[in-house]
PDB file of N, CA and C in Angstrom:
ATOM      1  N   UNK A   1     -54.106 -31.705 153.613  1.00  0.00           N
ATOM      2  CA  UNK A   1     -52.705 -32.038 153.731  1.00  0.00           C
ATOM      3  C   UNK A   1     -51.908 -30.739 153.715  1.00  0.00           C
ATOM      4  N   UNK A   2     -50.886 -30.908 154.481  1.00  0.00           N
ATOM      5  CA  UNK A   2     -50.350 -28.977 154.597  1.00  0.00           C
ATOM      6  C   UNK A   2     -48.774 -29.727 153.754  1.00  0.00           C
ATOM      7  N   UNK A   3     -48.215 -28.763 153.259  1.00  0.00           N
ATOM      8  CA  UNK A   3     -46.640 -28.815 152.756  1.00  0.00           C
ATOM      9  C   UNK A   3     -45.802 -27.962 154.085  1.00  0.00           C
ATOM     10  N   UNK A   4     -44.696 -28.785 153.898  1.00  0.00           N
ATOM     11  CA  UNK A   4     -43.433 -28.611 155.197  1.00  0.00           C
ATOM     12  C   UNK A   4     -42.047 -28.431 154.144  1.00  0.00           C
ATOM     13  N   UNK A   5     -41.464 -27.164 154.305  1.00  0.00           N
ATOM     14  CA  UNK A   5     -40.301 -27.702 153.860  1.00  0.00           C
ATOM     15  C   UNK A   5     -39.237 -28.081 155.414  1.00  0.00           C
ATOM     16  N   UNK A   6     -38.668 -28.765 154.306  1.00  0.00           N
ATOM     17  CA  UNK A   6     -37.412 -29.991 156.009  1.00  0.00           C
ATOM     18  C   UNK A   6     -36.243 -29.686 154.731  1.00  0.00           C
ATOM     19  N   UNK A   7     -34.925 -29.530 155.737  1.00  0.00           N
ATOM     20  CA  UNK A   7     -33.595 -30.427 155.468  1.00  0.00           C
ATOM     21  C   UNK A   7     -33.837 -31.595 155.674  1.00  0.00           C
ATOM     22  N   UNK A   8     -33.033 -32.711 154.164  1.00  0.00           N
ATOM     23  CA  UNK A   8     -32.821 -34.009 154.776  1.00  0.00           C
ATOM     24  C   UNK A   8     -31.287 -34.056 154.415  1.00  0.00           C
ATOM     25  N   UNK A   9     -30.945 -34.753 155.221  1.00  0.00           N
ATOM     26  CA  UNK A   9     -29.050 -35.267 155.088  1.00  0.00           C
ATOM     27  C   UNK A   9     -29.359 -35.999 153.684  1.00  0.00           C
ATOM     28  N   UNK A  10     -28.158 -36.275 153.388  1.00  0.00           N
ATOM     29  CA  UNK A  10     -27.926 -36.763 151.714  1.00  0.00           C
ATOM     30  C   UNK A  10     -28.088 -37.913 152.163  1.00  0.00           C
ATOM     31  N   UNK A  11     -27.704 -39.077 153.305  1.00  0.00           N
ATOM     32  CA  UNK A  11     -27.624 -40.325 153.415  1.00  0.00           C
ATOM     33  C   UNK A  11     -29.253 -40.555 153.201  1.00  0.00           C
ATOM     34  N   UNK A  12     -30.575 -39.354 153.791  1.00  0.00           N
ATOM     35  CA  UNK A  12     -32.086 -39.781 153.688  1.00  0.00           C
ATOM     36  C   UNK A  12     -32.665 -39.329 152.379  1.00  0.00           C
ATOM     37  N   UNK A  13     -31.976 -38.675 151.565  1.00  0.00           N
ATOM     38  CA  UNK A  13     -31.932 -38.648 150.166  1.00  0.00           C
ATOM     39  C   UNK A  13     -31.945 -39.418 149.041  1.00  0.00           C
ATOM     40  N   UNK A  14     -31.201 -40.412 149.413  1.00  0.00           N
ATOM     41  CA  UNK A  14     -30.831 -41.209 148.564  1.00  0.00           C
ATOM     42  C   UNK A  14     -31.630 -42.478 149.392  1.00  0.00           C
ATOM     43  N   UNK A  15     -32.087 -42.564 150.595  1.00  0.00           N
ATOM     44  CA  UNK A  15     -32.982 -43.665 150.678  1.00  0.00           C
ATOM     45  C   UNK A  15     -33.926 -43.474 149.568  1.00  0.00           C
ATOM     46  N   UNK A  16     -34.681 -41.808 149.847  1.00  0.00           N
ATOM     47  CA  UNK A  16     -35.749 -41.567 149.237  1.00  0.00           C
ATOM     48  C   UNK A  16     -35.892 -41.870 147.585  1.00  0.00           C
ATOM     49  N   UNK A  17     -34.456 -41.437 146.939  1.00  0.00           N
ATOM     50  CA  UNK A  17     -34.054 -41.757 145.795  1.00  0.00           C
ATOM     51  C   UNK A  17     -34.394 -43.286 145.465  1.00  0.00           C
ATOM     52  N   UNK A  18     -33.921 -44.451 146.129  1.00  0.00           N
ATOM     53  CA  UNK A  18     -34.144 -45.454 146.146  1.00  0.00           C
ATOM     54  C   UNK A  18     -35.284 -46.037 146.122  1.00  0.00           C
ATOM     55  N   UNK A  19     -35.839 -45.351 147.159  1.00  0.00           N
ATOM     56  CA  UNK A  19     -37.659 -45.966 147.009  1.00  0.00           C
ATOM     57  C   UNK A  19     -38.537 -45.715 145.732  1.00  0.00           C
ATOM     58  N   UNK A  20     -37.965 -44.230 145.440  1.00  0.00           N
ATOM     59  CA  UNK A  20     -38.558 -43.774 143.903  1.00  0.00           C
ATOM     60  C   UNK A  20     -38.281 -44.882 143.213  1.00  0.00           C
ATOM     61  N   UNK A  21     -37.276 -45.231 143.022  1.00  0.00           N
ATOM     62  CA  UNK A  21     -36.680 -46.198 141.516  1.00  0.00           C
ATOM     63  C   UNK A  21     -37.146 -47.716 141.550  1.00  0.00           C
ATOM     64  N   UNK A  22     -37.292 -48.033 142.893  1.00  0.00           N
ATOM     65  CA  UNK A  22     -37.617 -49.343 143.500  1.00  0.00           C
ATOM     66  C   UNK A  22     -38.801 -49.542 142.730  1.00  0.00           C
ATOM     67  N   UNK A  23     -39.860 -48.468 143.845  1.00  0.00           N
ATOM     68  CA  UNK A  23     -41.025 -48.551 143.403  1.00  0.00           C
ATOM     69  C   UNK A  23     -42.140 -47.638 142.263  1.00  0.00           C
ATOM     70  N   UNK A  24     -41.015 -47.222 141.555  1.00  0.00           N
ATOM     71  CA  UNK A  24     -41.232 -46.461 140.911  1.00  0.00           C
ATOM     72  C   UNK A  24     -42.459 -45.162 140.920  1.00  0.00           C
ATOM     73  N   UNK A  25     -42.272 -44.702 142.096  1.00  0.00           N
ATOM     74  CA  UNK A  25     -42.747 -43.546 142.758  1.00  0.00           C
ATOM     75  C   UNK A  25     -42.180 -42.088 142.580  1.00  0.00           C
ATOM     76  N   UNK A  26     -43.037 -41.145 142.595  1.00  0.00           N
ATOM     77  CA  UNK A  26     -42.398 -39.705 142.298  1.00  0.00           C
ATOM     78  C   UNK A  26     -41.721 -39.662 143.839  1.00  0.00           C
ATOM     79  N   UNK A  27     -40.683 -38.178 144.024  1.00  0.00           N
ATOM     80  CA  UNK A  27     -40.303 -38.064 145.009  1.00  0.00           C
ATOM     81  C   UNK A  27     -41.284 -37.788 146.669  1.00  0.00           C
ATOM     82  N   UNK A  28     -42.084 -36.993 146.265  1.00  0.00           N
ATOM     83  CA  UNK A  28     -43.168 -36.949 147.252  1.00  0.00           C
ATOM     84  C   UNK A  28     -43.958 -38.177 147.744  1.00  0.00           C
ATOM     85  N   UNK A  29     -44.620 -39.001 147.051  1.00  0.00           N
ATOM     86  CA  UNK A  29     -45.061 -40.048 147.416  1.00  0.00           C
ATOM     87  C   UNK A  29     -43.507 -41.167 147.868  1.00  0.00           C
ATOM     88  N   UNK A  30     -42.843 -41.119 148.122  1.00  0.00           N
ATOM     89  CA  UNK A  30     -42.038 -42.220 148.374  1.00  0.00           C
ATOM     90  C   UNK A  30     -40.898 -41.217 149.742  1.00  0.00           C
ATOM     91  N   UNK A  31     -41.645 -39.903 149.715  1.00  0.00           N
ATOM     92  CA  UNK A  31     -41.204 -39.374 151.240  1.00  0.00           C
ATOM     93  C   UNK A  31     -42.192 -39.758 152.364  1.00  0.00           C
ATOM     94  N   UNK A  32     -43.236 -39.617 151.718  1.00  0.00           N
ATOM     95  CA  UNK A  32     -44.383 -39.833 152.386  1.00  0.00           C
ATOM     96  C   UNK A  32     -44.740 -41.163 152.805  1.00  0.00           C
ATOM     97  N   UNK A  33     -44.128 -42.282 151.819  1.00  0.00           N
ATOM     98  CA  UNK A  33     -43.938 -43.566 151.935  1.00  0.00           C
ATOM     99  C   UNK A  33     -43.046 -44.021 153.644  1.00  0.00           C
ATOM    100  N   UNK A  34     -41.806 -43.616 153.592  1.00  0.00           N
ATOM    101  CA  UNK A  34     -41.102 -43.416 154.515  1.00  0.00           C
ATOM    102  C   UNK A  34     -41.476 -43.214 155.772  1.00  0.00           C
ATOM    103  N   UNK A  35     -41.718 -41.863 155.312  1.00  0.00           N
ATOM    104  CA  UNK A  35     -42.338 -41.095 156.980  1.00  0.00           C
ATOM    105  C   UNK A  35     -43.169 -41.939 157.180  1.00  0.00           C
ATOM    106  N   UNK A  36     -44.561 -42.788 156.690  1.00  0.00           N
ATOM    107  CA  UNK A  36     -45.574 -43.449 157.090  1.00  0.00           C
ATOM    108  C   UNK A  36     -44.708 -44.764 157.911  1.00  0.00           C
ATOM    109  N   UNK A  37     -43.675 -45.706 156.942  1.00  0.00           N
ATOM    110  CA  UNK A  37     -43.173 -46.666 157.575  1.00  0.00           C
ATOM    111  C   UNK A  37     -42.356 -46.415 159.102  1.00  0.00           C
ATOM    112  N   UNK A  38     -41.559 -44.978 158.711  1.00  0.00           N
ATOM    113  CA  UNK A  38     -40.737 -44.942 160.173  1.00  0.00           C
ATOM    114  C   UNK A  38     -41.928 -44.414 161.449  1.00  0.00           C
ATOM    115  N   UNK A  39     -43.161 -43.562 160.712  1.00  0.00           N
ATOM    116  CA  UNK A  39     -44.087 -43.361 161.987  1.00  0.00           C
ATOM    117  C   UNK A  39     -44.205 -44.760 162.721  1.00  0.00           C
ATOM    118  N   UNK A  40     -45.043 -45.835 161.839  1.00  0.00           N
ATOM    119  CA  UNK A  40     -45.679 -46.815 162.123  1.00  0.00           C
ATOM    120  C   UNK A  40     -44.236 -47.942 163.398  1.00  0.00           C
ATOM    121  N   UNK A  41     -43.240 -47.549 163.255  1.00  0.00           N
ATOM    122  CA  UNK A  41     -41.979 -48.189 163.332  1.00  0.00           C
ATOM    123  C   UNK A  41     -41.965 -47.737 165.094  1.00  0.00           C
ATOM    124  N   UNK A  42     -41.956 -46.339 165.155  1.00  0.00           N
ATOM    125  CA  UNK A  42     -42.087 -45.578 166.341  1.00  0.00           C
ATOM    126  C   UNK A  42     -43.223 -45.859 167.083  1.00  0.00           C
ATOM    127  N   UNK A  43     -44.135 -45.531 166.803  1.00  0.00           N
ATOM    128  CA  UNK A  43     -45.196 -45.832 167.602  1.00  0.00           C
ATOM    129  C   UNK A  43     -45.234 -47.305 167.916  1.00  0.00           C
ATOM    130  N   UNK A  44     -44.890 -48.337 166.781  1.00  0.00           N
ATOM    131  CA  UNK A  44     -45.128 -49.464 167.597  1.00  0.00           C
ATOM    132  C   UNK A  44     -44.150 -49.874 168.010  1.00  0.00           C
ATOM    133  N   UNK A  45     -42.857 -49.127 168.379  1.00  0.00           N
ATOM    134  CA  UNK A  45     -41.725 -49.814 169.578  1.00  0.00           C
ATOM    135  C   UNK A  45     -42.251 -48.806 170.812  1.00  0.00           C
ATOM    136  N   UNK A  46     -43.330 -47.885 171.085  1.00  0.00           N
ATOM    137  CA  UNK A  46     -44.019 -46.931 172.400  1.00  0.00           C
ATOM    138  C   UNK A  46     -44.753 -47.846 172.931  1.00  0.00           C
ATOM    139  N   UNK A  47     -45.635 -48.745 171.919  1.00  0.00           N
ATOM    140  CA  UNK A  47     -46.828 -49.369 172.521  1.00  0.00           C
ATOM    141  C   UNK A  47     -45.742 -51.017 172.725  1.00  0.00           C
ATOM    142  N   UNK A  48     -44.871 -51.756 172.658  1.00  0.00           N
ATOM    143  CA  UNK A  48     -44.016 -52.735 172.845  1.00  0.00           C
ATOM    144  C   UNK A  48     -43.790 -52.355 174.025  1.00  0.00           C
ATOM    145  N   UNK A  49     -43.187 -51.373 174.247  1.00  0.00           N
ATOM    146  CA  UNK A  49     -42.388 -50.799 176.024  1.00  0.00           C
ATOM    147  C   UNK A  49     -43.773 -50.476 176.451  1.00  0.00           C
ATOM    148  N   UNK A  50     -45.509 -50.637 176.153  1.00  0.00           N
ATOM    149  CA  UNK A  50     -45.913 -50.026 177.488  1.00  0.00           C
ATOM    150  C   UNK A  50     -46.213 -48.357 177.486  1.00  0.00           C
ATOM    151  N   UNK A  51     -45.567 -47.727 176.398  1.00  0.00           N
ATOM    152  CA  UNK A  51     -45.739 -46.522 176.945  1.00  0.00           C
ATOM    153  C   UNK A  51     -46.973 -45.559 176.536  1.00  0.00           C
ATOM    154  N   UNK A  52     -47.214 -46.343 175.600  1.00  0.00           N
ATOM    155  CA  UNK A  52     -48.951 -45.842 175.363  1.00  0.00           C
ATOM    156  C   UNK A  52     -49.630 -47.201 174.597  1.00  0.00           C
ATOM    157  N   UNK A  53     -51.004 -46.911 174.704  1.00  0.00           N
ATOM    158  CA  UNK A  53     -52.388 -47.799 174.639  1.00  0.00           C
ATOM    159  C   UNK A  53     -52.483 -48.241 173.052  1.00  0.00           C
ATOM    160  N   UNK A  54     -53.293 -49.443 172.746  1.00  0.00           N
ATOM    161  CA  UNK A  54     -53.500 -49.213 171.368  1.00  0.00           C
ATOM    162  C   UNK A  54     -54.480 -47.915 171.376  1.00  0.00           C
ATOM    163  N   UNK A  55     -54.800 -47.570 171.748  1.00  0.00           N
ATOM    164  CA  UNK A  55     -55.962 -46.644 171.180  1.00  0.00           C
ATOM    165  C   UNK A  55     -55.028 -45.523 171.056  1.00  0.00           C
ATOM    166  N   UNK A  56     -53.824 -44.722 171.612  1.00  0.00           N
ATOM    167  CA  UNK A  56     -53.371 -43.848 171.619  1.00  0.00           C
ATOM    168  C   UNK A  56     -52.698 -44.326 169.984  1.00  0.00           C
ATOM    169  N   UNK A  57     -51.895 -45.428 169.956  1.00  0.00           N
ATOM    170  CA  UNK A  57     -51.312 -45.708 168.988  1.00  0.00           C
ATOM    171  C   UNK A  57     -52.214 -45.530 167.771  1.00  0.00           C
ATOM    172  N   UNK A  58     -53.664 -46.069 167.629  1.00  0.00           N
ATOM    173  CA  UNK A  58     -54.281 -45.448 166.639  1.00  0.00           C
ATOM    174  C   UNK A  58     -54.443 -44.237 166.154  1.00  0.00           C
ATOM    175  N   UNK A  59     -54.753 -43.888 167.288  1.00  0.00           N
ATOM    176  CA  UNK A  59     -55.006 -42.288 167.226  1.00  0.00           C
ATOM    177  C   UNK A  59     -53.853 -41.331 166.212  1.00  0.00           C
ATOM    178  N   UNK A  60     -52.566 -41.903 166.676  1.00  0.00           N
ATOM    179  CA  UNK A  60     -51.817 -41.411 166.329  1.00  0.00           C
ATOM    180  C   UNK A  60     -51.548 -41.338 164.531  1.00  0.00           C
ATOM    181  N   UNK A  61     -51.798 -43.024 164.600  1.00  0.00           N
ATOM    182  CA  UNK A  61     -51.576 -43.719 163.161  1.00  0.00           C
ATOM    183  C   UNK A  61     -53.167 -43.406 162.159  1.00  0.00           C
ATOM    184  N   UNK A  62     -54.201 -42.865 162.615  1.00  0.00           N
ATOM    185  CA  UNK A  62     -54.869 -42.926 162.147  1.00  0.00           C
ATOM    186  C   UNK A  62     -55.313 -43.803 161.440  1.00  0.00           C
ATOM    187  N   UNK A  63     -55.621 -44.886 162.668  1.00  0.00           N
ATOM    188  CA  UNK A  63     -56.244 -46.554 162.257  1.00  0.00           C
ATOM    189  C   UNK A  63     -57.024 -47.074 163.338  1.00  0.00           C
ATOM    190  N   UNK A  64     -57.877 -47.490 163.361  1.00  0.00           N
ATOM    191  CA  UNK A  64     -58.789 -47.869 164.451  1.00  0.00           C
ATOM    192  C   UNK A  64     -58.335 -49.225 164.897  1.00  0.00           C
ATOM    193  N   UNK A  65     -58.732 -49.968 166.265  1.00  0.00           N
ATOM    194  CA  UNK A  65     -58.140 -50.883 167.179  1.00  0.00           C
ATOM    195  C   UNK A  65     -57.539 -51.952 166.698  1.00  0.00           C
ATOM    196  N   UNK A  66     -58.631 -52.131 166.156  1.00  0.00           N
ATOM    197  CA  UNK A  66     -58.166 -53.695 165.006  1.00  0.00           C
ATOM    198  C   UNK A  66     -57.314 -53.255 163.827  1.00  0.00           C
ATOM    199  N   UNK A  67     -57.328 -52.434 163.173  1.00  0.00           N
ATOM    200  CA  UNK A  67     -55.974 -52.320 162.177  1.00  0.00           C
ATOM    201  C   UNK A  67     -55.122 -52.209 163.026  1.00  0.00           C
ATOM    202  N   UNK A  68     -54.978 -51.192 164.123  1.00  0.00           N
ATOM    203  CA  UNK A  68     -52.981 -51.441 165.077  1.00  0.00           C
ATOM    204  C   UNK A  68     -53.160 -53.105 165.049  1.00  0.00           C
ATOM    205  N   UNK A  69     -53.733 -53.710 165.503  1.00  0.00           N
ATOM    206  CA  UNK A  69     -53.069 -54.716 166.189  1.00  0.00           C
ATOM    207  C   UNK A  69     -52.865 -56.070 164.792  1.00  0.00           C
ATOM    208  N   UNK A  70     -53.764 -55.626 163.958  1.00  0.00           N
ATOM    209  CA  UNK A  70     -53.264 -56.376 162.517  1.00  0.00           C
ATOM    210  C   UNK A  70     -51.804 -55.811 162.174  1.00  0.00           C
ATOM    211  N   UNK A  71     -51.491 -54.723 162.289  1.00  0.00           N
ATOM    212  CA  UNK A  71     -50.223 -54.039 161.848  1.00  0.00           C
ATOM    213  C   UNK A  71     -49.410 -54.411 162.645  1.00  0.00           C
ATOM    214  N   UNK A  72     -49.508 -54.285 164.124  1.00  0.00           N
ATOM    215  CA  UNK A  72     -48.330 -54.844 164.886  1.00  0.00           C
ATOM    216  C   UNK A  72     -48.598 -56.339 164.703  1.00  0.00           C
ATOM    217  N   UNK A  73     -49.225 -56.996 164.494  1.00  0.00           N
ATOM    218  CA  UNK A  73     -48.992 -58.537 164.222  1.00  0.00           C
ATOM    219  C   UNK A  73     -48.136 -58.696 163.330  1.00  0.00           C
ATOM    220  N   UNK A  74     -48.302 -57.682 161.912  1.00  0.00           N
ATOM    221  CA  UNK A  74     -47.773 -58.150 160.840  1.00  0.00           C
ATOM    222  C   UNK A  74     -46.060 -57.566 161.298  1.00  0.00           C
ATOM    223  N   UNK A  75     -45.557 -57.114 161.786  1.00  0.00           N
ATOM    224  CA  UNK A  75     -44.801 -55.964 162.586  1.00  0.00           C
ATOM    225  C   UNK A  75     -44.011 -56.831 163.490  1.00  0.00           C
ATOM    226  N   UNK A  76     -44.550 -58.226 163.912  1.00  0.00           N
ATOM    227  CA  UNK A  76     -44.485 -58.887 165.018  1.00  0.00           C
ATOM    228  C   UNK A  76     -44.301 -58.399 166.190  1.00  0.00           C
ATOM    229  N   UNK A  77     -44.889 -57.389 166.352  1.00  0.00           N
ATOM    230  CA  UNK A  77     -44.768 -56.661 168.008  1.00  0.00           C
ATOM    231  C   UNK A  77     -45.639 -57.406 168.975  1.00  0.00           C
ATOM    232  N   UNK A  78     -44.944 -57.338 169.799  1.00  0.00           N
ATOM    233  CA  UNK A  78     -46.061 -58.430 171.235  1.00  0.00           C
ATOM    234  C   UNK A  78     -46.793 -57.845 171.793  1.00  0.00           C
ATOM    235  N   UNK A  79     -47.913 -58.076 172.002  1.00  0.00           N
ATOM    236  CA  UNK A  79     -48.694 -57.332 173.145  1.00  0.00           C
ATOM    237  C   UNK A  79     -47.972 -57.116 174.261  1.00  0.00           C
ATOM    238  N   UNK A  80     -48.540 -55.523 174.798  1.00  0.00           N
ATOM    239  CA  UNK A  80     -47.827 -55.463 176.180  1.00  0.00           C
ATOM    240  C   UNK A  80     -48.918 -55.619 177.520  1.00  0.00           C
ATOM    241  N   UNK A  81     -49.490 -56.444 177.266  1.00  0.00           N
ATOM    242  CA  UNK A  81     -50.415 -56.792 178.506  1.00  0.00           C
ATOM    243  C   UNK A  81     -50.297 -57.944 179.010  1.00  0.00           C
ATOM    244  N   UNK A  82     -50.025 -58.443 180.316  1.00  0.00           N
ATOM    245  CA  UNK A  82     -49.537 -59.874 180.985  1.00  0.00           C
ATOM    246  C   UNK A  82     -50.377 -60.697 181.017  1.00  0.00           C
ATOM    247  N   UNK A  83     -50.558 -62.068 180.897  1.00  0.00           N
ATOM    248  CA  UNK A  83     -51.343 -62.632 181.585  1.00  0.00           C
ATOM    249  C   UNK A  83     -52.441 -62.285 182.727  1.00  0.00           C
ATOM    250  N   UNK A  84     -51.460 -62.233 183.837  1.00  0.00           N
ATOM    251  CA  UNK A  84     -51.998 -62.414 185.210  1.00  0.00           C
ATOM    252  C   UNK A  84     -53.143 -60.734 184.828  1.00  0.00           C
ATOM    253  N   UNK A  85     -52.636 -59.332 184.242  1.00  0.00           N
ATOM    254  CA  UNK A  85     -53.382 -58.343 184.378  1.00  0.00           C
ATOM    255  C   UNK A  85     -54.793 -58.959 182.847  1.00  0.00           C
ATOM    256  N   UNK A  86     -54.898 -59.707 182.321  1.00  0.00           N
ATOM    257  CA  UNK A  86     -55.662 -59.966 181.642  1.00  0.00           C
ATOM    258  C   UNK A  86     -56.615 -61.122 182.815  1.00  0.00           C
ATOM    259  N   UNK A  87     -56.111 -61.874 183.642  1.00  0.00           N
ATOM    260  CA  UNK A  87     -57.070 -62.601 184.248  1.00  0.00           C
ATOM    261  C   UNK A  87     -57.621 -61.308 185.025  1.00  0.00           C
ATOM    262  N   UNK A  88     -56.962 -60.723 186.138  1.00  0.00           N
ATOM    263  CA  UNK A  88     -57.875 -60.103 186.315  1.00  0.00           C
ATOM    264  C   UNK A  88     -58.536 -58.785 186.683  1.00  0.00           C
ATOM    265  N   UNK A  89     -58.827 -58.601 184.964  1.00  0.00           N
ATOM    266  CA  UNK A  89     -59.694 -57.865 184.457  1.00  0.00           C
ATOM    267  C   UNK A  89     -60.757 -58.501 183.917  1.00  0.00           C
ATOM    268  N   UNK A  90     -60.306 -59.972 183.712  1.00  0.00           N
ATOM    269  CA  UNK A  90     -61.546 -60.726 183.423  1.00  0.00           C
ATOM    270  C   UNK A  90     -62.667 -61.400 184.678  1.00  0.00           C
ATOM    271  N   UNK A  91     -61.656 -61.393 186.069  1.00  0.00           N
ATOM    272  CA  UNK A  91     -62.046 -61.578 187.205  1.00  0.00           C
ATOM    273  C   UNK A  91     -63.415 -60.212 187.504  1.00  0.00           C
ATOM    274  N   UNK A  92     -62.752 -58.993 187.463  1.00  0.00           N
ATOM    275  CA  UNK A  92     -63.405 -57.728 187.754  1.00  0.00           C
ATOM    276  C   UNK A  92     -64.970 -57.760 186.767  1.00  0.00           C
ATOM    277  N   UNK A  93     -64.546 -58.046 185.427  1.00  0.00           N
ATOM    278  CA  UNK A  93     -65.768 -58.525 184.735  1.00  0.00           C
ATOM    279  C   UNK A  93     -66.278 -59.372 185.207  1.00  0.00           C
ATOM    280  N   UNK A  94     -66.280 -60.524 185.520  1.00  0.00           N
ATOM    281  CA  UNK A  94     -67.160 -62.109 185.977  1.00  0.00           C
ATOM    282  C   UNK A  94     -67.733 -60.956 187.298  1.00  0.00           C
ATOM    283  N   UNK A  95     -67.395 -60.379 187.788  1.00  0.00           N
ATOM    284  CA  UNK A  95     -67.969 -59.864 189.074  1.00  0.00           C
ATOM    285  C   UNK A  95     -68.546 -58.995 188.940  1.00  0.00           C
ATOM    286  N   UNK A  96     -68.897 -57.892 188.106  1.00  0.00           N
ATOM    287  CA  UNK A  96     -69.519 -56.779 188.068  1.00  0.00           C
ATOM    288  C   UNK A  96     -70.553 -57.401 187.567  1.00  0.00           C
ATOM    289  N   UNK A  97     -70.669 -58.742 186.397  1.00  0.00           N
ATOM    290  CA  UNK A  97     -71.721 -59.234 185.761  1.00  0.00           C
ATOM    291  C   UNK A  97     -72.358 -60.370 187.143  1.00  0.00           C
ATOM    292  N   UNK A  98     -71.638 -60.549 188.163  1.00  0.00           N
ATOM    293  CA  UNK A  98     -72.406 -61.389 189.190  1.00  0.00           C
ATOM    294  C   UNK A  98     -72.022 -62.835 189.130  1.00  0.00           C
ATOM    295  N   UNK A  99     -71.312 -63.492 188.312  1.00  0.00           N
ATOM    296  CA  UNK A  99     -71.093 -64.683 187.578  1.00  0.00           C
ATOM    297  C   UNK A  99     -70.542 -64.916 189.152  1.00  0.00           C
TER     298      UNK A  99
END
């Protein structure tokens, strides 16, 4: 884990303040708290629009396929894959297997 020092505005201060007292967390763990929720927040409004894969989104989040998509469930984010491109890719499969 590397240390960063950052400016934060007083308004993200006092979130952070808040989360401490909430959850009764030191200041570091309840920055770190944050940053984890607003990462997870970002990446899954990228993968909502399409603009990257779950796998990129893992990658990012450092969670493998099935945790993103437990997380964006819980997240309620929709899959961004259509119907019609899920038939067929399932078409392209039935055919490569000969079916």
């Amino acid at each position: 884990m590397k240390a960063k020092a950052i400016r934060l505005p007083d308004r993200l201060l006092e979130a952070v303040k808040f989360a401490e007292k909430r959850e009764i967390l030191d200041e570091a763990t309840a920055l770190r708290k944050l940053l984890r929720l607003g990462s997870e927040r970002y990446v899954a409004a990228l993968y909502g629009r399409g603009e990257i894969t779950l796998r990129e989104a893992g990658r990012v989040l450092d969670l493998s396929v099935r945790e993103i998509l437990d997380l964006f469930l819980d997240m309620g984010v929709p899959g961004n894959v259509t119907a019609a491109q899920t038939t067929r890719a399932l078409d392209r499969f039935k055919a490569l297997r000969g079916d």
